[in-house]
Protein backbone atom coordinates (compact mmCIF):
# COMPACT_ATOMS: atom_id res chain seq x y z
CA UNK A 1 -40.15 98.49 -125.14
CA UNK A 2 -37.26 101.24 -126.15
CA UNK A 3 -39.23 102.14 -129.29
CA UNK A 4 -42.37 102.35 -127.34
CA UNK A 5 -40.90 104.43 -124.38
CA UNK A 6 -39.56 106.76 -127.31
CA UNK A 7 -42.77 107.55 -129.06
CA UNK A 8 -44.59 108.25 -125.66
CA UNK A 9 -41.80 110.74 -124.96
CA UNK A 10 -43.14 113.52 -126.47
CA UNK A 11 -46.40 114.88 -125.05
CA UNK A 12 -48.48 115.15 -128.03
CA UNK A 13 -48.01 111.58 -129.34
CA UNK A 14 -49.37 110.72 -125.89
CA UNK A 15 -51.98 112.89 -126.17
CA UNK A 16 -53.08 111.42 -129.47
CA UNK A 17 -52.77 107.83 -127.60
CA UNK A 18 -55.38 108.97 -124.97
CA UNK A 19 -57.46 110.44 -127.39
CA UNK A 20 -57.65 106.74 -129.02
CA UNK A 21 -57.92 105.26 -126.43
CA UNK A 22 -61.69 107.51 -125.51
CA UNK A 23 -62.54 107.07 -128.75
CA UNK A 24 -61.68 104.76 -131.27
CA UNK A 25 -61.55 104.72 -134.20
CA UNK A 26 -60.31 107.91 -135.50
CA UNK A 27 -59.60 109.35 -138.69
CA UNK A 28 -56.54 111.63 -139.39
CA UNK A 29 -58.73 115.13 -139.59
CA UNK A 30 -60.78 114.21 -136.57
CA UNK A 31 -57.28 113.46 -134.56
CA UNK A 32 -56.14 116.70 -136.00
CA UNK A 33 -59.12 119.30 -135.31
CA UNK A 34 -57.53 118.17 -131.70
CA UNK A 35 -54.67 120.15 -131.91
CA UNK A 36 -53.28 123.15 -132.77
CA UNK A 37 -51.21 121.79 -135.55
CA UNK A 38 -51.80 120.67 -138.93
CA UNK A 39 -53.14 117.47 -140.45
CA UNK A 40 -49.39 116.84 -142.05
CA UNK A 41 -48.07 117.18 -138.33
CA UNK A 42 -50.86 115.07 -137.07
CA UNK A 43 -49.54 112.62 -139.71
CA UNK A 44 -46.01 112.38 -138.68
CA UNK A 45 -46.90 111.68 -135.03
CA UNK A 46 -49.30 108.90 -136.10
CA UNK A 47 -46.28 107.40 -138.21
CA UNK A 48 -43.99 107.37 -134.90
CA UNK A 49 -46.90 105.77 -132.94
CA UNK A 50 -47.31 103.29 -135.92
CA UNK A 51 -43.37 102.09 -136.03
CA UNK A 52 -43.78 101.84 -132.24
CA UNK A 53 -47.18 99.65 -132.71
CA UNK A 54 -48.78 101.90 -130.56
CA UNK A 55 -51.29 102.67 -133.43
CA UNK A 56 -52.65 100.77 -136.54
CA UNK A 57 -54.25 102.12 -139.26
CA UNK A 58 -56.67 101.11 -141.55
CA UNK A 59 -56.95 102.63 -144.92
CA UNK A 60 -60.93 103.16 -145.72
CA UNK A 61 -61.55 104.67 -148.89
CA UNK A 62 -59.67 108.03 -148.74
CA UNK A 63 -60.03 108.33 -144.89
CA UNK A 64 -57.78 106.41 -142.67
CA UNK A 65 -59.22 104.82 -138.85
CA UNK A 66 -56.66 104.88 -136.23
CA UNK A 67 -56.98 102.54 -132.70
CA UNK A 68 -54.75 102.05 -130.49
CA UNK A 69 -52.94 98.66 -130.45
CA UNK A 70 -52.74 98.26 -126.50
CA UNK A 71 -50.02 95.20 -126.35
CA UNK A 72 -46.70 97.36 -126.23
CA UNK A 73 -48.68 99.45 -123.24
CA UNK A 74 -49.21 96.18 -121.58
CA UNK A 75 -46.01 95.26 -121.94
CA UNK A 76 -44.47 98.75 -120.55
CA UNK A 77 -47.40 98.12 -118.02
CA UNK A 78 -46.08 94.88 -116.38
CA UNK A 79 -42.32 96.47 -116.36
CA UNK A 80 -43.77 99.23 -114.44
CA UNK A 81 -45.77 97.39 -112.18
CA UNK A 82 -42.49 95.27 -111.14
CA UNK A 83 -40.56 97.82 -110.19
CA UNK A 84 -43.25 99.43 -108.13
């Protein structure tokens, strides 16, 4: 739940989470067109939501989809919920 916590930290990784979670799948320039930063930048975020499981990927020819894997939010979800 610390890794997940961490990656949902910074605003625009949790931007790109509710973006997924509109409208998934994604590919990296859709995500990107989002935002006022590059596709590289894009990239790096979606690798921190990846190592948190937030985010899978699935390679598809030369694009890649991202979705949102919602189990670590569940889990965060339930903590929250039991302290409220």
């Amino acid at each position: 739940m610390t890794t997940t916590l961490a990656a949902l930290a910074d605003p625009t990784r949790r931007r790109v989470v509710e973006l997924l979670s509109e409208r998934q799948p994604m590919t990296t320039n859709e995500l990107a067109v989002r935002f006022a930063l590059s596709r590289w930048a894009v990239m790096k975020h979606l690798a921190v939501l990846r190592d948190a499981r937030l985010v899978q990927t699935l390679p598809q020819g030369r694009r890649r989809l991202h979705f949102v894997d919602r189990r670590p939010l569940d889990l965060v979800a339930a903590w929250l919920s039991r302290l409220a």
